[in-house]
N, C-alpha and C. Protein backbone atom coordinates (compact mmCIF):
# COMPACT_ATOMS: atom_id res chain seq x y z
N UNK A 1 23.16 -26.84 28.71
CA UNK A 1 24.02 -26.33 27.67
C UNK A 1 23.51 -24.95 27.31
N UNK A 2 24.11 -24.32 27.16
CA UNK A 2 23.99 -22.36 26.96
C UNK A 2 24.13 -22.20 25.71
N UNK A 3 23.50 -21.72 24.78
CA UNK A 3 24.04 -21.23 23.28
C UNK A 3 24.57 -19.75 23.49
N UNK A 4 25.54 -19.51 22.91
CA UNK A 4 25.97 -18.05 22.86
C UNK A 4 25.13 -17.29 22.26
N UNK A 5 25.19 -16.12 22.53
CA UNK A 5 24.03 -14.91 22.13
C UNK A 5 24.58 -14.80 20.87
N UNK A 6 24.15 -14.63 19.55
CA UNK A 6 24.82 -13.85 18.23
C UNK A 6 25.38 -12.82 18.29
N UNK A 7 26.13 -12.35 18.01
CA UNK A 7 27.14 -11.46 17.99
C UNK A 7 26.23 -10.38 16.91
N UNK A 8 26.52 -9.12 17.17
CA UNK A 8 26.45 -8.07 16.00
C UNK A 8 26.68 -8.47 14.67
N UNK A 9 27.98 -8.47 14.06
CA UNK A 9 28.29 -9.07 13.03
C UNK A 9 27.61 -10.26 12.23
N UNK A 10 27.34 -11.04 13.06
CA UNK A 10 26.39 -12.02 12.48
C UNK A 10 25.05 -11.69 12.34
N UNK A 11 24.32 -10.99 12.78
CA UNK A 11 23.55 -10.01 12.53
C UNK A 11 23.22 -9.30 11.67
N UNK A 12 24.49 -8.80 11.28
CA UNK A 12 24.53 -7.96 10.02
C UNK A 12 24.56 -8.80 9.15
N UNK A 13 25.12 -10.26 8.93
CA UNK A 13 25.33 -10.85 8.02
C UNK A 13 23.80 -11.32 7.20
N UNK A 14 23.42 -12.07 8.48
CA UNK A 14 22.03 -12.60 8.18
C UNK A 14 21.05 -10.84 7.44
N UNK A 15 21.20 -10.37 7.53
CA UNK A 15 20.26 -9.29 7.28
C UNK A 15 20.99 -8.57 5.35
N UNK A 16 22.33 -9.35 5.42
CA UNK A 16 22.71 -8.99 3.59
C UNK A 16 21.69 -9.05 2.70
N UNK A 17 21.45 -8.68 1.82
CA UNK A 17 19.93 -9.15 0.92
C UNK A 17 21.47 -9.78 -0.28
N UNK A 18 20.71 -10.57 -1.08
CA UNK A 18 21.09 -10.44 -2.50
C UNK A 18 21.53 -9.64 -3.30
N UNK A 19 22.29 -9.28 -4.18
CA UNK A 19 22.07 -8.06 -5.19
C UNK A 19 21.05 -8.34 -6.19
N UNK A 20 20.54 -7.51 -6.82
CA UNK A 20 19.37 -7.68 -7.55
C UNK A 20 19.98 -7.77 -8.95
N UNK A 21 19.78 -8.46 -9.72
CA UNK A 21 19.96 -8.87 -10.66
C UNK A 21 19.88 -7.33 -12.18
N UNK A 22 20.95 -7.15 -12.71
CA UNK A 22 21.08 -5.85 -13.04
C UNK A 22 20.09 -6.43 -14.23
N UNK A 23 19.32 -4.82 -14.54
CA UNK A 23 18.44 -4.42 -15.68
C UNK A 23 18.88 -4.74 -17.45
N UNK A 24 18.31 -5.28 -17.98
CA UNK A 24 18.39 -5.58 -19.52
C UNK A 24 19.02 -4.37 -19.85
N UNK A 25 20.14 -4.66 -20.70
CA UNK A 25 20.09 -3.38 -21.46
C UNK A 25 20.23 -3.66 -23.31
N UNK A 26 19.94 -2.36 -23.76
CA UNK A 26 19.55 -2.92 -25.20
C UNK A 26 20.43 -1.69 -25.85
N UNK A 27 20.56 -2.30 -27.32
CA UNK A 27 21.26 -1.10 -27.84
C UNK A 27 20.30 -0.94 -29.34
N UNK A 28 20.50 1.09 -30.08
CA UNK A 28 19.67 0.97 -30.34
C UNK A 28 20.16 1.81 -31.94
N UNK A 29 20.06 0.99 -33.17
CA UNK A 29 20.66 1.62 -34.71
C UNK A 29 20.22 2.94 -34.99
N UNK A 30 20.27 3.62 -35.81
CA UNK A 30 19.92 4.78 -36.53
C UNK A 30 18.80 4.86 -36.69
N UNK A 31 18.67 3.84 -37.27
CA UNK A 31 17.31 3.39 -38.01
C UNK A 31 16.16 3.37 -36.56
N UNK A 32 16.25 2.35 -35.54
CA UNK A 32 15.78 1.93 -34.44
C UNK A 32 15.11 3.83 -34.32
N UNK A 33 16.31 4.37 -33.98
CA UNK A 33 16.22 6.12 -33.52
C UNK A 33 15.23 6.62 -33.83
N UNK A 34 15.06 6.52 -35.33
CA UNK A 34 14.18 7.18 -36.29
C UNK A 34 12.78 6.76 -35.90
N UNK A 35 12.48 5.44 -35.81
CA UNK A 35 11.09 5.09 -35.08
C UNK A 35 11.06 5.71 -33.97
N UNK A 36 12.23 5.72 -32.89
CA UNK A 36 11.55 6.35 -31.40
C UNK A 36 11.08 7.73 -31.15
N UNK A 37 11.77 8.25 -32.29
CA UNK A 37 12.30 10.08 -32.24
C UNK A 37 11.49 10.48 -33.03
N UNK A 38 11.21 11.67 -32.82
CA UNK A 38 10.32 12.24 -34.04
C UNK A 38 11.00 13.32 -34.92
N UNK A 39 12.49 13.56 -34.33
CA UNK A 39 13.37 14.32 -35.26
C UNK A 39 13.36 13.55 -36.50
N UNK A 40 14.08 14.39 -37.08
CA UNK A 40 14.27 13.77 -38.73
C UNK A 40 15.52 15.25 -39.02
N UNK A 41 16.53 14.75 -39.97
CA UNK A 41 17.44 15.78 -40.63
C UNK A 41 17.15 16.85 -40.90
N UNK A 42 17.89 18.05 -40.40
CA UNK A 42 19.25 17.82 -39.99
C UNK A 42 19.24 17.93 -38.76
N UNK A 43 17.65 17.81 -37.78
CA UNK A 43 18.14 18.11 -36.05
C UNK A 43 18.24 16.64 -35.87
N UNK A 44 18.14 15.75 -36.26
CA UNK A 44 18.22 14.49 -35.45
C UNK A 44 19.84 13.91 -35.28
N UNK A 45 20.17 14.51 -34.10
CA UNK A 45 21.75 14.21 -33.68
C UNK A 45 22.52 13.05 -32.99
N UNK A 46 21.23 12.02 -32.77
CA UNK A 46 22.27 11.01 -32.36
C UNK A 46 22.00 9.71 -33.60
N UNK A 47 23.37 8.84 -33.26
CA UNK A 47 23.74 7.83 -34.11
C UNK A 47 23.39 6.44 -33.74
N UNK A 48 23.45 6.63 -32.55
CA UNK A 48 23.40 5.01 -31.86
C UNK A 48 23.30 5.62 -30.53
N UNK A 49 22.49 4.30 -29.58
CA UNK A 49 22.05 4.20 -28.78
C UNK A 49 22.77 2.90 -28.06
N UNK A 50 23.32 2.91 -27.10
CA UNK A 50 23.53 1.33 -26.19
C UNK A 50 23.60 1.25 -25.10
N UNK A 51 23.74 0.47 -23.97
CA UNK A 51 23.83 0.14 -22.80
C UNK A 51 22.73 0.90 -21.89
N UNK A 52 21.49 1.37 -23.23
CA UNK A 52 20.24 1.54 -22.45
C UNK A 52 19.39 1.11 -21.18
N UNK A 53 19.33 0.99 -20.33
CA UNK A 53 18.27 0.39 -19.04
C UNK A 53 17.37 1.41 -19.56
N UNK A 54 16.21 0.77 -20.07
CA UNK A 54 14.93 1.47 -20.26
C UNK A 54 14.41 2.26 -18.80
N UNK A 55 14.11 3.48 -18.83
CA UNK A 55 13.53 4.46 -17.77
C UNK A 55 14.88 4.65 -17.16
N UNK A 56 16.06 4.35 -17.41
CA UNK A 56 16.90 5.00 -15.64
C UNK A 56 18.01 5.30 -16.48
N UNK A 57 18.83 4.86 -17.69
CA UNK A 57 20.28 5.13 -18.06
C UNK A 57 20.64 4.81 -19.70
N UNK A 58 21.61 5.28 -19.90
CA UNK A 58 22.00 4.96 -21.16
C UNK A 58 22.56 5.79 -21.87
N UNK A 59 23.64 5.29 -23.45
CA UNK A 59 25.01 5.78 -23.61
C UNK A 59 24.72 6.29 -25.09
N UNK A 60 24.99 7.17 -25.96
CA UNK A 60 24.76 7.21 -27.08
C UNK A 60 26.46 7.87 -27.90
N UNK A 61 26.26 7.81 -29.18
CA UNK A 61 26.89 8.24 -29.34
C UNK A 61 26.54 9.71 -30.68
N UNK A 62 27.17 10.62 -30.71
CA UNK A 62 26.96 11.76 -31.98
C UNK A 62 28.50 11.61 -32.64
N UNK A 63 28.25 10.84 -34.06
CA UNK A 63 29.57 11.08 -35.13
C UNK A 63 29.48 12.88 -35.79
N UNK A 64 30.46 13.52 -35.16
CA UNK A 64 30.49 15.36 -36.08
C UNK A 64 31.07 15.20 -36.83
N UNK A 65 30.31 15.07 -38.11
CA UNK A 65 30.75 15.62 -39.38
C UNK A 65 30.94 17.32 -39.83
N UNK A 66 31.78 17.28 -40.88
CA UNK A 66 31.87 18.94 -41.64
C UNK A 66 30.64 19.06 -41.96
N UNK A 67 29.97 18.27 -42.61
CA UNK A 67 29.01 18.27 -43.70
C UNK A 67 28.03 18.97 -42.67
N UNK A 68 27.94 18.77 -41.28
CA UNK A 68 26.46 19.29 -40.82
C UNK A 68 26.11 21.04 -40.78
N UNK A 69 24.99 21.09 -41.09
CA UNK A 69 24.61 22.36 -41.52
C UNK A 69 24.83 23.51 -40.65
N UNK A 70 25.13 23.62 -39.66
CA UNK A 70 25.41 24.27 -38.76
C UNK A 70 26.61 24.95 -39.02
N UNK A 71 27.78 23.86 -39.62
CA UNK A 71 28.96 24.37 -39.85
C UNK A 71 28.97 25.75 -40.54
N UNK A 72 28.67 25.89 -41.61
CA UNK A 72 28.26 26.85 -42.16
C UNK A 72 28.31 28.12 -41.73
N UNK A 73 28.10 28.55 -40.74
CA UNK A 73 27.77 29.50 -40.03
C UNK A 73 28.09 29.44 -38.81
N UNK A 74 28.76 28.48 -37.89
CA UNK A 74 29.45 28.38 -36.76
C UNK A 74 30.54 27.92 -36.79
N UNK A 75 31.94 28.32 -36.73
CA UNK A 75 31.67 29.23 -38.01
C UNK A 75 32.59 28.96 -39.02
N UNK A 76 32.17 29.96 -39.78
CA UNK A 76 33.27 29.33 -41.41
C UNK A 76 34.73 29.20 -41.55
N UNK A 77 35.05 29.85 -40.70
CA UNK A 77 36.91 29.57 -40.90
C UNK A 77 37.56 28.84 -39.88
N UNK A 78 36.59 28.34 -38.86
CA UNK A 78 36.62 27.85 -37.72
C UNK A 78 35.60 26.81 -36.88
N UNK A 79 35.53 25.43 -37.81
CA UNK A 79 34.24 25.00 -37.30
C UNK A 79 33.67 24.34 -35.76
N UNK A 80 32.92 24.69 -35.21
CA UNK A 80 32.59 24.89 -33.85
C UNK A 80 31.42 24.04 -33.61
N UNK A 81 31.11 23.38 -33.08
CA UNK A 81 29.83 22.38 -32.98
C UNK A 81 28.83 23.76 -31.52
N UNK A 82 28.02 23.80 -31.94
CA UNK A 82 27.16 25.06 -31.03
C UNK A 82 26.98 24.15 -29.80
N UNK A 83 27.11 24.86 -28.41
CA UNK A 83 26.94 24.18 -27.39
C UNK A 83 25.30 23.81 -27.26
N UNK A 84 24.07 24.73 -27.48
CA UNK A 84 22.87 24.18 -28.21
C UNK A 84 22.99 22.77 -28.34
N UNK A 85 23.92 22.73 -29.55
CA UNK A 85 22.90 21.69 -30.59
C UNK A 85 24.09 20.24 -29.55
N UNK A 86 25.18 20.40 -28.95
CA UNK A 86 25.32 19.47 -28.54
C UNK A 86 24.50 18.83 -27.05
N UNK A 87 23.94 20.07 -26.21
CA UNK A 87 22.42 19.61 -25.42
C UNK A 87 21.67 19.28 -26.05
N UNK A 88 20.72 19.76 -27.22
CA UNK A 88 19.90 18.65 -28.53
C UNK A 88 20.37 17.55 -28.45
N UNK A 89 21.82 16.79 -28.62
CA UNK A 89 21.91 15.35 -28.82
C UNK A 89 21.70 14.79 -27.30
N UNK A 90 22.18 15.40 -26.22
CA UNK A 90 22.57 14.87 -25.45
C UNK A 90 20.09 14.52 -24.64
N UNK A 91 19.46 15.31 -25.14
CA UNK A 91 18.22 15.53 -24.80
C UNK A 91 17.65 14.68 -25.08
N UNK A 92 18.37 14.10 -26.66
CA UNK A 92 17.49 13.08 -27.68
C UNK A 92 18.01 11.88 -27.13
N UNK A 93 19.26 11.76 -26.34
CA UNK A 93 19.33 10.52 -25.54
C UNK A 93 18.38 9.91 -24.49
N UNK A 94 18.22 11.02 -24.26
CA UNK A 94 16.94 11.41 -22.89
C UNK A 94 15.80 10.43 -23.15
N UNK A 95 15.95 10.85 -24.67
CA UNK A 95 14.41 10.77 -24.96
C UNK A 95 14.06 9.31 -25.42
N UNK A 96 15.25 8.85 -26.41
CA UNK A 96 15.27 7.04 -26.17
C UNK A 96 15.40 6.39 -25.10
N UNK A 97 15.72 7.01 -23.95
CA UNK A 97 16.13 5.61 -22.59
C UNK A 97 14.46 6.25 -21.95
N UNK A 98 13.87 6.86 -22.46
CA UNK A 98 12.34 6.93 -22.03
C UNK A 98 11.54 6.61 -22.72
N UNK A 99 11.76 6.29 -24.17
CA UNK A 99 10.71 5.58 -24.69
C UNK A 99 10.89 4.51 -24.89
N UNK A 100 12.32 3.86 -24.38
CA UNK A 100 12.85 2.30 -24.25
C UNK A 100 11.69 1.67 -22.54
N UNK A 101 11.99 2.47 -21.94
CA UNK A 101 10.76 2.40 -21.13
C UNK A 101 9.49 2.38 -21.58
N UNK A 102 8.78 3.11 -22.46
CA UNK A 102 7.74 2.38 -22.63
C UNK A 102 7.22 1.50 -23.60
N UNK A 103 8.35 1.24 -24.87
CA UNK A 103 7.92 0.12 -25.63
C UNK A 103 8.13 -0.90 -24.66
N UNK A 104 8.82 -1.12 -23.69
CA UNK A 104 9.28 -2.39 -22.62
C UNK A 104 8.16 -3.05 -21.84
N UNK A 105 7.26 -1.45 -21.79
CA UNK A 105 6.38 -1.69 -20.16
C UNK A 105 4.84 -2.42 -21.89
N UNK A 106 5.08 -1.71 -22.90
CA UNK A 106 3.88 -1.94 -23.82
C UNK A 106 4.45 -3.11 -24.35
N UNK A 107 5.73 -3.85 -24.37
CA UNK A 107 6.27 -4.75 -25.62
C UNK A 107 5.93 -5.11 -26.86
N UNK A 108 6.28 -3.60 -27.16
CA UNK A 108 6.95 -3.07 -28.45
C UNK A 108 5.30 -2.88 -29.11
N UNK A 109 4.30 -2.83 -28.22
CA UNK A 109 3.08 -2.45 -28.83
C UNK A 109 2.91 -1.56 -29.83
N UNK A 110 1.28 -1.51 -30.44
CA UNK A 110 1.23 -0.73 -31.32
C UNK A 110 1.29 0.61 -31.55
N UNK A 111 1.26 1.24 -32.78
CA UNK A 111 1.32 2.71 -31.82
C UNK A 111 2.85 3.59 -32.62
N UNK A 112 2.33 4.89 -32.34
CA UNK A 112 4.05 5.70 -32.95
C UNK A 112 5.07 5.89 -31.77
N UNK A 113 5.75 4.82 -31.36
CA UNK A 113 6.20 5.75 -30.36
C UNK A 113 6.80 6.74 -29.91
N UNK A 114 7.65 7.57 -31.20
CA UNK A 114 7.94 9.05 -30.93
C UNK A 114 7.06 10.17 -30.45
N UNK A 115 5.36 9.61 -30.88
CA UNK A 115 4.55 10.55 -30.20
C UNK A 115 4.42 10.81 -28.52
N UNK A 116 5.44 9.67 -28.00
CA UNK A 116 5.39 10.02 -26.23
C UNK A 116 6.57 10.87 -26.23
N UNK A 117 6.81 11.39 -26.72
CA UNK A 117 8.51 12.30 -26.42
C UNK A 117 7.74 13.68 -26.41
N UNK A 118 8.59 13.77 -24.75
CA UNK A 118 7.87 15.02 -24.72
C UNK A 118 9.36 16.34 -25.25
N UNK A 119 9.20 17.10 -24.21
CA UNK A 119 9.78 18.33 -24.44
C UNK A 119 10.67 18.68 -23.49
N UNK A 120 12.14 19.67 -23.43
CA UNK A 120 12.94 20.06 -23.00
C UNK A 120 12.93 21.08 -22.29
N UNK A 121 12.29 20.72 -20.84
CA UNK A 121 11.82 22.24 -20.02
C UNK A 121 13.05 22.87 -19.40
N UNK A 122 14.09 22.83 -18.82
CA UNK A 122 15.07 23.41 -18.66
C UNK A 122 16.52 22.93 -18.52
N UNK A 123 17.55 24.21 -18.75
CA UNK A 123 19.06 23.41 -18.77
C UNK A 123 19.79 24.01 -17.43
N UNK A 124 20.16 23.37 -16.50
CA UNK A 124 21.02 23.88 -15.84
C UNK A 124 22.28 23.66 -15.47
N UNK A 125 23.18 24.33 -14.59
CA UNK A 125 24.55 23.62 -14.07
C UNK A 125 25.21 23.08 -15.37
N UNK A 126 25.04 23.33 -16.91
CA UNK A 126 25.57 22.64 -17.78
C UNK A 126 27.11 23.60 -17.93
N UNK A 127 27.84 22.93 -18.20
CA UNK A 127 29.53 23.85 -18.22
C UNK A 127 30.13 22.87 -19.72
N UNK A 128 30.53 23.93 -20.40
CA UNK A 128 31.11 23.09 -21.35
C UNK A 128 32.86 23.27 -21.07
N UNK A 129 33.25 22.13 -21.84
CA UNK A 129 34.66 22.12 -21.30
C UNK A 129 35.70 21.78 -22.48
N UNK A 130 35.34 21.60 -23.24
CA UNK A 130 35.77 21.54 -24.78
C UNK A 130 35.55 21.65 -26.13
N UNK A 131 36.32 22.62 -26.73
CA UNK A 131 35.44 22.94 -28.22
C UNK A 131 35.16 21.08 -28.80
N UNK A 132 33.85 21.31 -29.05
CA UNK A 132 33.23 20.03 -30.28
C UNK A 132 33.61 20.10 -31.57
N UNK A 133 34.49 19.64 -32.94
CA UNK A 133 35.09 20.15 -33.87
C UNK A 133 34.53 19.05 -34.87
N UNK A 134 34.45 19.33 -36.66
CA UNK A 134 34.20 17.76 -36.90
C UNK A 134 35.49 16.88 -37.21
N UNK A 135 35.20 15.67 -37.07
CA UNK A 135 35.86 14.91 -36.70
C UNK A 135 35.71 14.12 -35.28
N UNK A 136 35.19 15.05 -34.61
CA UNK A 136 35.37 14.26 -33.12
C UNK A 136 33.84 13.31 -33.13
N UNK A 137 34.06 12.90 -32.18
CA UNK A 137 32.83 11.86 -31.77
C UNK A 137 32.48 12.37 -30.55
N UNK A 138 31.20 12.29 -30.33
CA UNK A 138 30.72 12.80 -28.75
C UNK A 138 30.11 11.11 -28.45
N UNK A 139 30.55 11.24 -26.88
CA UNK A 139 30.15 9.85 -26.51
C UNK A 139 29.08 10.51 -25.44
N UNK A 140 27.89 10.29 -25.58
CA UNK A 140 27.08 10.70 -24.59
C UNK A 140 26.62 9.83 -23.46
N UNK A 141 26.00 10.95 -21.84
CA UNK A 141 25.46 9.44 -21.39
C UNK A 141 24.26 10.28 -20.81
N UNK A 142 23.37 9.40 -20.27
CA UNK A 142 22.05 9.83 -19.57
C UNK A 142 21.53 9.49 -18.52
N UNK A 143 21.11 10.11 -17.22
CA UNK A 143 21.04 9.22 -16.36
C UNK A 143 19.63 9.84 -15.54
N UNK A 144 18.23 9.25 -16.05
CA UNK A 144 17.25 10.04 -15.38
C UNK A 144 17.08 9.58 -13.76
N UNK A 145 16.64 11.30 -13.51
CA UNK A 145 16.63 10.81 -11.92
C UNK A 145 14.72 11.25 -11.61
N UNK A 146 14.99 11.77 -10.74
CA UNK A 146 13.55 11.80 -9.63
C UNK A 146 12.23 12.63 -10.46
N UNK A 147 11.19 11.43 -10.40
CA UNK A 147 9.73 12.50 -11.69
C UNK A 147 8.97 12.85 -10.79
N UNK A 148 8.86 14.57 -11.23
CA UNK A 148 8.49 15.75 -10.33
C UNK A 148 6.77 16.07 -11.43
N UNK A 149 5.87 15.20 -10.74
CA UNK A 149 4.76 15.11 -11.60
C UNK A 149 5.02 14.96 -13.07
N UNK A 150 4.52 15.80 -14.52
CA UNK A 150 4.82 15.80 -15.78
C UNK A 150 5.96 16.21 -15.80
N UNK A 151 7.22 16.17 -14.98
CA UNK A 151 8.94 16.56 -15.13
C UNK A 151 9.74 15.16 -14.76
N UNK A 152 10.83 15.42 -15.46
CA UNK A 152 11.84 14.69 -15.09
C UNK A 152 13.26 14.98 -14.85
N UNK A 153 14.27 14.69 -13.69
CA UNK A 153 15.64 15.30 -13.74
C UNK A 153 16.09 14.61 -14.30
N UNK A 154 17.12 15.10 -15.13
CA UNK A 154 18.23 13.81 -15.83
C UNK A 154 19.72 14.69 -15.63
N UNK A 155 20.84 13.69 -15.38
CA UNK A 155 21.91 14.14 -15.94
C UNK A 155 22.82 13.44 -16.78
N UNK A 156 23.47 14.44 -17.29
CA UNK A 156 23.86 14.65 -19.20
C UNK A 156 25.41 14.41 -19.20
N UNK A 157 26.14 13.97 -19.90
CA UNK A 157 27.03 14.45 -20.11
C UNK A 157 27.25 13.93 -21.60
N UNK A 158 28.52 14.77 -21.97
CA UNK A 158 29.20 14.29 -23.02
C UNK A 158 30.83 14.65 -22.97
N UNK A 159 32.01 13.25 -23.76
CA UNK A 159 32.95 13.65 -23.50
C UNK A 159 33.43 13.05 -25.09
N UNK A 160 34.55 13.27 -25.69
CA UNK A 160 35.20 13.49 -26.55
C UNK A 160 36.71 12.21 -26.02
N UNK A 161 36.79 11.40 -26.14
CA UNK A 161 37.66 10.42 -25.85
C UNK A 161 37.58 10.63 -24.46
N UNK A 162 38.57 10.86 -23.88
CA UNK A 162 38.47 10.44 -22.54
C UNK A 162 38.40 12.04 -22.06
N UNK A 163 38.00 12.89 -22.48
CA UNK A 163 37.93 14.46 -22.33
C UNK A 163 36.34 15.20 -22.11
N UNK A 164 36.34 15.55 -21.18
CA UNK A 164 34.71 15.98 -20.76
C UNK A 164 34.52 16.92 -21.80
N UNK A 165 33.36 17.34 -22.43
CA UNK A 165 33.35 18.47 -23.19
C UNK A 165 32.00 19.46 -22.85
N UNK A 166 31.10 18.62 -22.54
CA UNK A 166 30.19 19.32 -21.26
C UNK A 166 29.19 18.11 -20.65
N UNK A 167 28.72 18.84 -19.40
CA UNK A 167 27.71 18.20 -18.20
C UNK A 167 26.80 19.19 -17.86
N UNK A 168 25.95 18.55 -17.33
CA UNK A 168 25.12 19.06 -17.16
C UNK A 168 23.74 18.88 -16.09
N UNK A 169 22.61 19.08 -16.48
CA UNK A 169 21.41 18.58 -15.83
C UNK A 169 20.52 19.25 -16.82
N UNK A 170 19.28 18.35 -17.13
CA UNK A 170 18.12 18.74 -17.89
C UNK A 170 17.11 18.18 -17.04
N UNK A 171 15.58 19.30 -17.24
CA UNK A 171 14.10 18.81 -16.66
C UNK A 171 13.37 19.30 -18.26
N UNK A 172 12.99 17.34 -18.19
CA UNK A 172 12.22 16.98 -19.60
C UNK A 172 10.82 16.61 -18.70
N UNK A 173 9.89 17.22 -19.90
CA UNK A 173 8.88 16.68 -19.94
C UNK A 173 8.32 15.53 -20.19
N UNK A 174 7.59 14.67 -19.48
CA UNK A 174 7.56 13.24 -19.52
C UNK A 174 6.45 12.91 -20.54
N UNK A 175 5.72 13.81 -21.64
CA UNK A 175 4.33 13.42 -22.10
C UNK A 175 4.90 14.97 -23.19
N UNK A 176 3.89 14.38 -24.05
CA UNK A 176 3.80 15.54 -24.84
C UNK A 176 2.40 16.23 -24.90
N UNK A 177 2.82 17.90 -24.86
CA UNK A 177 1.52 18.20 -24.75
C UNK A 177 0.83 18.73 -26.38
N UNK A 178 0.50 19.27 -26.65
CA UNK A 178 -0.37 19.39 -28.20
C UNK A 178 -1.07 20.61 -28.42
């Protein structure tokens, strides 16, 4: 009796892996923020934090109010959210889905953890694509990629309902220096 040789296809089959079972994700209050971040008012620009994967992704959101101080002066008859300060929020997202990484890897150890937030070494390829006004909501997202020793790539975006308003790419510093 002869067994048939396996075919290619079956081959390929046997060699499928599993999918890996997707990453926790956590979401994260105002309040939560305030422990991770070391901003405090009026730069501390985001509101909420969710669908975090600690170290690799995650969604935030910035509510624009009139009231923020910026308005003032960007400008007065015409209020304009500064493309700046909407990379600031989109940075400080950065900066929770990296220190969600390490209260995770410490669980929730002791310790400040806003003191691991490092710093904002450069912006590139960012294009904005819609005035930010108050009233609107920025829905942000974050998505770190490849760590280039004390660097990290991430990319940024933020959109305004279903409307891009800018993207980007940032290299954050993974440590703070002193």
């Amino acid at each position: 009796m002869t067994i048939a040789p396996e075919t290619a296809p079956a081959r390929r089959a046997m060699a499928v892996k599993e999918p890996k079972a997707p990453k926790e994700t956590f979401s994260y209050s105002s309040d939560d923020i305030k422990r991770m971040l070391p901003h405090r008012w009026p730069m501390l620009m985001i509101d909420r934090a969710y669908d975090v994967v600690p170290g690799v992704s995650g969604r935030g959101i910035k509510s624009v109010s009139v009231n923020e101080p910026f308005f003032a002066g960007h400008y007065p008859d015409h209020s304009i959210m500064p493309g700046v300060m909407i990379v600031e929020a989109m940075a400080q997202l950065v900066a929770v889905v990296y220190v969600a990484e390490l209260l995770e890897a410490e669980n929730a150890g002791t310790g400040d953890p806003s003191a691991s937030v490092g710093y904002l070494g450069s912006i590139s390829s960012m294009k904005f694509s819609r005035l930010v006004v108050p009233g609107d909501q920025l829905q942000l997202e974050a998505k770190l990629g490849q760590k280039l020793g004390g660097l990290r790539s991430v990319s940024v975006r933020a959109t305004v309902g279903t409307e891009l308003a800018a993207a980007g790419s940032l290299i954050v510093t993974t440590e703070r220096k002193g």
